[in-house]
Every structure is written in structure tokens, then in C-alpha cells.
N, C-alpha and C. Protein backbone atom coordinates (compact mmCIF):
# COMPACT_ATOMS: atom_id res chain seq x y z
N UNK A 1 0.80 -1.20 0.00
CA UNK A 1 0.00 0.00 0.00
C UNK A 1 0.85 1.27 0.00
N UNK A 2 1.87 1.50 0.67
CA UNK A 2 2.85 2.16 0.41
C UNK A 2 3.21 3.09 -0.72
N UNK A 3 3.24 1.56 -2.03
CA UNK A 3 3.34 2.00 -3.26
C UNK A 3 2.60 2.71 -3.73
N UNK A 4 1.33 2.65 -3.12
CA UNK A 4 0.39 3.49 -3.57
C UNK A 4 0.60 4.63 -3.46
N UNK A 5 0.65 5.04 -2.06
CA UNK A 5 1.56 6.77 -2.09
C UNK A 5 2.26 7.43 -2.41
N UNK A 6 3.41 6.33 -2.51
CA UNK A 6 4.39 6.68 -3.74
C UNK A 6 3.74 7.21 -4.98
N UNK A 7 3.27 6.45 -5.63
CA UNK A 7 2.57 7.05 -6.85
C UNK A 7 1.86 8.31 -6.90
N UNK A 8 0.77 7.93 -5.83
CA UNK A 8 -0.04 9.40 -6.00
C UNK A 8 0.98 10.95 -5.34
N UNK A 9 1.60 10.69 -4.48
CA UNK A 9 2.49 11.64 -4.41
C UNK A 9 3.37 12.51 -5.23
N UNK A 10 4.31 11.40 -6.04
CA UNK A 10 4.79 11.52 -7.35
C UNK A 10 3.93 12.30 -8.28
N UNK A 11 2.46 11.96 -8.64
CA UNK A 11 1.57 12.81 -8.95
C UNK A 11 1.07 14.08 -9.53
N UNK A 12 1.20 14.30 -7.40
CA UNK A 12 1.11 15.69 -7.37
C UNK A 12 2.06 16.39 -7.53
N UNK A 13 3.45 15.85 -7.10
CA UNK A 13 4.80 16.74 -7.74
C UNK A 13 4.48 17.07 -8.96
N UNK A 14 4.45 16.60 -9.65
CA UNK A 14 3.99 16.70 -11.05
C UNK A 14 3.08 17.64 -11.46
N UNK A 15 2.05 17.42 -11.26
CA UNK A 15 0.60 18.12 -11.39
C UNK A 15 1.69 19.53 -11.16
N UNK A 16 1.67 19.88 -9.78
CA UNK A 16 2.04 20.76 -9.24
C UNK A 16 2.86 21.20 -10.12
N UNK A 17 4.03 21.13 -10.65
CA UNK A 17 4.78 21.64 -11.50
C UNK A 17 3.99 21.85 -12.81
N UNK A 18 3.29 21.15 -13.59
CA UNK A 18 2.51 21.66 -14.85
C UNK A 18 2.02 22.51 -14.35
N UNK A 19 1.30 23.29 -12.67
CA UNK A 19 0.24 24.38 -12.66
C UNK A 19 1.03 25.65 -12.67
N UNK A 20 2.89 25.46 -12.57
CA UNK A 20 3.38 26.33 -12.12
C UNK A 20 4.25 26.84 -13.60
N UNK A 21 4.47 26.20 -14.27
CA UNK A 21 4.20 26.29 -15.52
C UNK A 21 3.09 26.78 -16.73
N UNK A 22 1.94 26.32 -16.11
CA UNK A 22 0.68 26.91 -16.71
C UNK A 22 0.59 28.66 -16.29
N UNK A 23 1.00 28.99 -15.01
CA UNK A 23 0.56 30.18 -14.31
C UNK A 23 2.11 31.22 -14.87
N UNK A 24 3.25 30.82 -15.47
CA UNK A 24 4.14 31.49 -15.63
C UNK A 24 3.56 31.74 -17.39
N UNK A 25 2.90 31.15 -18.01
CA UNK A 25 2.14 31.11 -19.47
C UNK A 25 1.43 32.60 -19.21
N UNK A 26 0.68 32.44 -17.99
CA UNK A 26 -0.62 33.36 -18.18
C UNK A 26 0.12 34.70 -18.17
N UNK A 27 1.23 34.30 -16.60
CA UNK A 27 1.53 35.58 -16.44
C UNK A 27 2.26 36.50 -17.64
N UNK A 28 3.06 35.87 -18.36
CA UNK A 28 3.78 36.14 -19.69
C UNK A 28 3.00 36.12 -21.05
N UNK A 29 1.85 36.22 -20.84
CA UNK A 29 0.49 36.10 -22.11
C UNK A 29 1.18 37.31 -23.24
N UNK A 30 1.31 38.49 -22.53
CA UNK A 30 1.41 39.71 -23.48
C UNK A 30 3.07 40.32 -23.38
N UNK A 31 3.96 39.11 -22.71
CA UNK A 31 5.03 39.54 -23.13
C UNK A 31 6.15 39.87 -24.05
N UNK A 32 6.51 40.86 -24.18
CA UNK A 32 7.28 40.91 -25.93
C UNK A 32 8.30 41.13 -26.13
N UNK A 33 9.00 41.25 -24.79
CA UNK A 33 10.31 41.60 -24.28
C UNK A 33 11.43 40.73 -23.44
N UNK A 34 12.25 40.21 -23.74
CA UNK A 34 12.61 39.39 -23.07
C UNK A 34 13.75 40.14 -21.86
N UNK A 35 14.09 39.36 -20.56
CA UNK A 35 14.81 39.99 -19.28
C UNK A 35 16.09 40.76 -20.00
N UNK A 36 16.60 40.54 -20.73
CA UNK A 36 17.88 41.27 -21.07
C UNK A 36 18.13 42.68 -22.26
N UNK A 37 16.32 42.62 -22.20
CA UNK A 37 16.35 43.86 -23.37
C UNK A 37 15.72 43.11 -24.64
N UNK A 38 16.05 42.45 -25.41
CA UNK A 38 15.78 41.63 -26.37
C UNK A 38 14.35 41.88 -26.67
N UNK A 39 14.01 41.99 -27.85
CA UNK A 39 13.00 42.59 -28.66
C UNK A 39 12.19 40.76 -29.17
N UNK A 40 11.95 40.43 -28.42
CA UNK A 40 11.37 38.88 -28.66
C UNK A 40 10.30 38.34 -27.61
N UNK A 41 8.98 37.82 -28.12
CA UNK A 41 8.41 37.80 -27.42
C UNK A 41 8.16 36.53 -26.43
N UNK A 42 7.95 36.45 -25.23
CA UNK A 42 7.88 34.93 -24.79
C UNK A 42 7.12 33.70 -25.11
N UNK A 43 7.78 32.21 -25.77
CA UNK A 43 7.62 31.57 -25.60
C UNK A 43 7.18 30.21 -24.89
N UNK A 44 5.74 30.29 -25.49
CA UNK A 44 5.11 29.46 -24.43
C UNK A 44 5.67 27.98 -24.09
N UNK A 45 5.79 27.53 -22.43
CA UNK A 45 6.34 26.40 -22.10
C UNK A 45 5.49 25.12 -21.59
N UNK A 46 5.50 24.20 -21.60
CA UNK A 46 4.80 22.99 -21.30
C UNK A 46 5.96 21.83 -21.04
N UNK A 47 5.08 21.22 -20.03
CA UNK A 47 5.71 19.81 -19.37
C UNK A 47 4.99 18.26 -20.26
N UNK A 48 6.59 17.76 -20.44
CA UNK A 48 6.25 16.50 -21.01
C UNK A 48 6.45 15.37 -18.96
N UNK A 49 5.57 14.31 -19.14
CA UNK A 49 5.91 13.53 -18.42
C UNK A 49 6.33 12.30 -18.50
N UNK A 50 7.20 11.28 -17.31
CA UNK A 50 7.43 10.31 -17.51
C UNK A 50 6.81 9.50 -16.94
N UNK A 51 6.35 8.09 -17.31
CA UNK A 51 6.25 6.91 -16.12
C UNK A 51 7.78 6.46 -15.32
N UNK A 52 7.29 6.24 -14.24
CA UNK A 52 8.41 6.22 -13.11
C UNK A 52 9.46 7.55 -12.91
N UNK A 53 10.49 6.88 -12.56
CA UNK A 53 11.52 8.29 -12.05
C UNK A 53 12.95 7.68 -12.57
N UNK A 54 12.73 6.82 -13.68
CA UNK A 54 14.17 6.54 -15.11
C UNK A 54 14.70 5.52 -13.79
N UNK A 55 14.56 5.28 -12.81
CA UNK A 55 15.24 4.28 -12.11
C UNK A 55 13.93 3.03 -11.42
N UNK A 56 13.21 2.75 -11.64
CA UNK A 56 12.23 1.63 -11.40
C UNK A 56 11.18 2.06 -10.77
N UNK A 57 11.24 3.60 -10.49
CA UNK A 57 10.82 3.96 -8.78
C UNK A 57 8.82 4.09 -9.52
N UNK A 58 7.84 4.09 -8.71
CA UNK A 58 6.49 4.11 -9.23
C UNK A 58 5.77 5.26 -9.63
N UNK A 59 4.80 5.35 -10.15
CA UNK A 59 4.42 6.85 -10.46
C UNK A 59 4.63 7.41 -11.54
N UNK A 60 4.48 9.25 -11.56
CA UNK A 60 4.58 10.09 -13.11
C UNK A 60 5.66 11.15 -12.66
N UNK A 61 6.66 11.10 -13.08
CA UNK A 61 7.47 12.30 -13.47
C UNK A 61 8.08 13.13 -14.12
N UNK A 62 8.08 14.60 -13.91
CA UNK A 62 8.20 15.39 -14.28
C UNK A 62 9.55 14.72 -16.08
N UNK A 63 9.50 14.59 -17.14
CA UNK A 63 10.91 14.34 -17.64
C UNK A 63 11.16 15.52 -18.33
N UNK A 64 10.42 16.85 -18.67
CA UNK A 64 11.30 18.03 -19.54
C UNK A 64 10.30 19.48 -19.67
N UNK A 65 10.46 20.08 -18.88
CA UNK A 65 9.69 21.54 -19.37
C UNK A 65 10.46 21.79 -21.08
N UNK A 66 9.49 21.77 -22.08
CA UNK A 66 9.71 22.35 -23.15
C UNK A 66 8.98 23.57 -23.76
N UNK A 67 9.92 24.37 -24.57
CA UNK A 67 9.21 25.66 -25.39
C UNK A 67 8.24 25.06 -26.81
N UNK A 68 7.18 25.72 -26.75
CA UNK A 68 6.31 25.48 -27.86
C UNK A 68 6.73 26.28 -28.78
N UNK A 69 7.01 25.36 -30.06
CA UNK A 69 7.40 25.79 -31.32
C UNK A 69 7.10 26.63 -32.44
N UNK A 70 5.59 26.74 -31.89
CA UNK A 70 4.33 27.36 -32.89
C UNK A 70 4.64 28.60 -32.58
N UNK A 71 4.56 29.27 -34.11
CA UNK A 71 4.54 30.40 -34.09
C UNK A 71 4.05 31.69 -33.36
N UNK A 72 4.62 32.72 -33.15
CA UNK A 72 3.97 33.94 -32.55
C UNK A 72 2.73 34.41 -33.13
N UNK A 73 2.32 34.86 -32.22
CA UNK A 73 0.82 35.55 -32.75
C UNK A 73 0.98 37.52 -33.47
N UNK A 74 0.77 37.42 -34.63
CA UNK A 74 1.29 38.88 -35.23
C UNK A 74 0.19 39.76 -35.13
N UNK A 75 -0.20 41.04 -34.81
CA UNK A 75 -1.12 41.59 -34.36
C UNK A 75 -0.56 43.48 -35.21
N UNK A 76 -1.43 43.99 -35.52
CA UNK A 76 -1.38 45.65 -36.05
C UNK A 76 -1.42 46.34 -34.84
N UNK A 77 -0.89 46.84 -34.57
CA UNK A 77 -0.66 48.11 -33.22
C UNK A 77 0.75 48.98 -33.54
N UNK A 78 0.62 49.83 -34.44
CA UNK A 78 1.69 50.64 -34.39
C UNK A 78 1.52 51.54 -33.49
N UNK A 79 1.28 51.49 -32.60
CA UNK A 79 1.66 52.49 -31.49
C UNK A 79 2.35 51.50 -30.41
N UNK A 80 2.77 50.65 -30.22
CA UNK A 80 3.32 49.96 -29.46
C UNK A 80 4.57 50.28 -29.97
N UNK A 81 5.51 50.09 -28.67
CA UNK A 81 6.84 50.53 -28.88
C UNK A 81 7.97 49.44 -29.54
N UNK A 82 7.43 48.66 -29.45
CA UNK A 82 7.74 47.10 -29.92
C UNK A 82 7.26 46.61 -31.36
N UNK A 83 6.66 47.61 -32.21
CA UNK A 83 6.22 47.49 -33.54
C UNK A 83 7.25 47.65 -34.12
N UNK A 84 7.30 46.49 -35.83
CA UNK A 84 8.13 46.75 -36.43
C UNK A 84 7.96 47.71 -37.57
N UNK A 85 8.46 48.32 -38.41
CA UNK A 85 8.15 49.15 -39.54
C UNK A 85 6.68 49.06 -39.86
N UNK A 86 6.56 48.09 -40.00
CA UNK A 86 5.08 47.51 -40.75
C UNK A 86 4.22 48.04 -39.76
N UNK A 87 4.05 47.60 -38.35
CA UNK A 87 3.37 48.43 -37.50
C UNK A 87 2.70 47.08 -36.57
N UNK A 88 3.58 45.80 -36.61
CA UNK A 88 3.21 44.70 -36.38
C UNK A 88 4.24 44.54 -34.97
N UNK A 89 3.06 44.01 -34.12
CA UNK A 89 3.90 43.33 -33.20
C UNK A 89 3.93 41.70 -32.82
N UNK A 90 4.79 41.17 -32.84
CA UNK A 90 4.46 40.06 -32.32
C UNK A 90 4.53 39.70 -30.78
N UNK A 91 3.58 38.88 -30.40
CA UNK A 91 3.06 38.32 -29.07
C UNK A 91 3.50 36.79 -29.33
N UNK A 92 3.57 36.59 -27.64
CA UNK A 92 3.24 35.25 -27.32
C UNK A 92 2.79 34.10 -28.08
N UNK A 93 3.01 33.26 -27.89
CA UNK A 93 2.24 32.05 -28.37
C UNK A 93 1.31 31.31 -27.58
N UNK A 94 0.85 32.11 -26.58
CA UNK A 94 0.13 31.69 -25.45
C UNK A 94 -1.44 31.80 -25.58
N UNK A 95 -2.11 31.18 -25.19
CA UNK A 95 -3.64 30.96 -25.66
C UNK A 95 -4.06 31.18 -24.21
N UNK A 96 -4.78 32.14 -23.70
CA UNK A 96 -5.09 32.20 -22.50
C UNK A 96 -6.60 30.90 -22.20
N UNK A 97 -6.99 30.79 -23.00
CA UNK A 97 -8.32 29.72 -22.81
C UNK A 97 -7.33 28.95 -22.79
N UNK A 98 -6.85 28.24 -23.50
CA UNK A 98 -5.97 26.70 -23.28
C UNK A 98 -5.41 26.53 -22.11
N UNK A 99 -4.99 27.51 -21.50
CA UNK A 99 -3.81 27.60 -20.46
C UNK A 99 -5.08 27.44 -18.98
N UNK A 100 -6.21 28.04 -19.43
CA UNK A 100 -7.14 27.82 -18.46
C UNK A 100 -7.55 26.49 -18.28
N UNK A 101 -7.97 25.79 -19.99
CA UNK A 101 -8.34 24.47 -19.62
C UNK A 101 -7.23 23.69 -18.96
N UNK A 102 -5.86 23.64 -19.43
CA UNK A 102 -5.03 22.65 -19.24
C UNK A 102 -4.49 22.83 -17.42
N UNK A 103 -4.76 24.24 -17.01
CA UNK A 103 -4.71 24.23 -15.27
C UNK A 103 -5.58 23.75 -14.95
N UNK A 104 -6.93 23.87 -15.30
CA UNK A 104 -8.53 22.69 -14.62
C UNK A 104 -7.80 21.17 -14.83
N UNK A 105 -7.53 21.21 -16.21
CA UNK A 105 -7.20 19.36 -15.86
C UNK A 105 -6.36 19.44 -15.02
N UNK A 106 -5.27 19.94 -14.92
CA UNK A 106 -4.21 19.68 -13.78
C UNK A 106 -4.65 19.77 -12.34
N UNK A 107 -5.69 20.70 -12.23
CA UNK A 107 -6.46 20.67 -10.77
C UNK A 107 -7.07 19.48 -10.58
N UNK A 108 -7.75 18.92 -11.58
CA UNK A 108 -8.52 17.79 -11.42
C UNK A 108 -7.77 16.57 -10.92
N UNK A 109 -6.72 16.40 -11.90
CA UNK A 109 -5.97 15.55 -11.39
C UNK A 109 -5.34 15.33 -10.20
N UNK A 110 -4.96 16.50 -9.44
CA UNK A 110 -4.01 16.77 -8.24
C UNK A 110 -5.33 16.73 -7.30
N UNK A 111 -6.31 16.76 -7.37
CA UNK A 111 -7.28 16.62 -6.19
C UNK A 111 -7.60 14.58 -6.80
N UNK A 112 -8.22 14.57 -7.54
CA UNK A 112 -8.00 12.73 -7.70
C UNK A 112 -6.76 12.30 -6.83
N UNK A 113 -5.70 12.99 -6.97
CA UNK A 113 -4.58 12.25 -6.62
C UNK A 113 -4.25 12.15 -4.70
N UNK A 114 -4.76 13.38 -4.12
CA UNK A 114 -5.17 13.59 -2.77
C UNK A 114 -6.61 12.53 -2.54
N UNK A 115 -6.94 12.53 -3.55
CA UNK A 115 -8.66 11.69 -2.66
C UNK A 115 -8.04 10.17 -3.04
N UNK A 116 -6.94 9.74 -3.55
CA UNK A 116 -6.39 8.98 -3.78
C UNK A 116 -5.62 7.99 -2.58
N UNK A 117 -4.88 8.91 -2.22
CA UNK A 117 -4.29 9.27 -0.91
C UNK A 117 -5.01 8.95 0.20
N UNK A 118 -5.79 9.79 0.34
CA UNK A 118 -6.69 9.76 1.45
C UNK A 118 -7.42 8.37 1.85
N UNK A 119 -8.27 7.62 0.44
CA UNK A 119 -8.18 6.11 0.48
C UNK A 119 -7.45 5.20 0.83
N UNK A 120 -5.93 5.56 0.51
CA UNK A 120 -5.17 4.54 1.14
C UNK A 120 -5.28 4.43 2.35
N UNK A 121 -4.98 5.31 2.98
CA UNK A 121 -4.52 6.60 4.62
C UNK A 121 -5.37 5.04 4.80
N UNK A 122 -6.87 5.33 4.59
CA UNK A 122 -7.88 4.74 5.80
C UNK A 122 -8.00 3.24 5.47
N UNK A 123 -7.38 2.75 4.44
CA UNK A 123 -7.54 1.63 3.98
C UNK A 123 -5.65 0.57 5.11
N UNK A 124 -4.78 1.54 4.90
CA UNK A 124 -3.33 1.48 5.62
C UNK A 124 -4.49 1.45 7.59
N UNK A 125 -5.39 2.28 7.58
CA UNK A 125 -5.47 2.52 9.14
C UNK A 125 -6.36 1.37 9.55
N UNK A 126 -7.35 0.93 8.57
CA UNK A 126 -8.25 -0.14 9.06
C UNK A 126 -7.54 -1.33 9.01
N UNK A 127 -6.54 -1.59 7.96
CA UNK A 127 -5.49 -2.92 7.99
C UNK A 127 -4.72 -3.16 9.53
N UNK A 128 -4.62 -1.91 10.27
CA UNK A 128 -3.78 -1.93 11.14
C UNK A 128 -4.52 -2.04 12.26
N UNK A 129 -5.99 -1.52 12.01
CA UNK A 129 -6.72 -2.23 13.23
C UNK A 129 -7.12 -3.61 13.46
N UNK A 130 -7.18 -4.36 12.23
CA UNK A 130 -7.56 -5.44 11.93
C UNK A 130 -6.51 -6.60 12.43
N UNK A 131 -5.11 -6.42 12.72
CA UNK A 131 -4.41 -6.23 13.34
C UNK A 131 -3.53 -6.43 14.38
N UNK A 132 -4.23 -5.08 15.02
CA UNK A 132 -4.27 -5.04 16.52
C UNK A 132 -4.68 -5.54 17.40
């Protein structure tokens, strides 16, 4: 039963890291500037996962935050300071609806994975009365 926690624990590490990932998306939705000055806008990131932990161990883990490849979104605003000649700026590749759905699934999952948990807990506590 153990293993079981293992797993669902593993889980929520997980989960947890895709929401923190999802929430650095939102926050960077309309960014066009990158930390060092750079005239480029941010690229949206997402988590691939693994089964186990590459050494036998049980569960889902985290194996690679990657940048999404898909193109920037090009938009008319020449009054932005970040327009090019044309009067175009480019944005993000960030979809604020997507980023909403894909944090609900990740909520969903990370609460499954606690009510998960919680089953064992009492299933580990009644074994031990049974027992006693």
C-alpha cells in the first residue's frame, strides 16, 4: 500500500509543477520583451511527463519543461513601442483559454490524486486495526 503513495504523491509533484508552468504562461500572455532587453516575445512552455523516475521507482514524473514551437501571434498596433516598420507586433504564443483548460485538468488531477491518498490513509489505518 505504500506504493500506492508513492505514486499518487509523485503525482502531485507533477501536477504541481505543470500548474506552475501553466501560471508562468498566463503571467507572460502579453510579453514581448525578453529579461535582457531583447526585442522577442515569450515563448510558451509545457511539461512532457514520464512513467516512473528513469530508475524503477512508481508513479509520473516530471521528464522536460519544453518551449512550444508554434509560431507567434502577429497583431497591427503601431503604437506599441515594440512594432516593427510595418506596424506589427508580435506576441506570445500563449492561448489564454488553453492555459485555463489545461490548469482545470491539472487541478482535477491533483485533487483525484489527494482523494487517492486519502483512500489509502484509511484503507493502511483499518489494515492496522484489523491487526491489533
Amino acid at each position: 500500500m505504500i506504493h500506492a503513495l508513492d505514486t499518487s504523491s509523485s503525482a502531485l509533484v507533477a501536477q504541481r509543477t505543470q500548474l506552475d508552468v501553466i501560471a508562468g504562461n498566463i503571467a507572460n500572455a502579453f510579453t514581448t520583451q525578453q529579461e535582457d532587453g531583447t526585442i522577442r516575445p515569450y515563448r510558451r512552455r509545457f511539461v512532457t511527463f514520464m512513467t516512473g523516475d528513469g530508475k524503477g521507482g512508481p508513479g509520473v514524473h516530471v521528464d522536460d519543461v519544453r518551449e512550444d514551437a508554434s509560431p507567434f501571434v502577429e497583431r497591427f498596433d503601431p503604437g506599441h513601442p515594440h512594432a516593427d516598420e510595418r506596424g506589427i507586433v508580435q506576441y506570445p504564443n500563449v492561448s489564454i483559454t488553453m492555459e485555463y483548460i489545461d490548469a482545470m485538468v491539472a487541478a482535477r488531477a491533483y485533487e483525484a490524486n489527494v482523494a487517492m491518498m486519502n483512500v489509502t490513509k484509511t484503507m493502511v489505518r483499518q489494515a492496522i486495526r484489523l491487526f491489533a
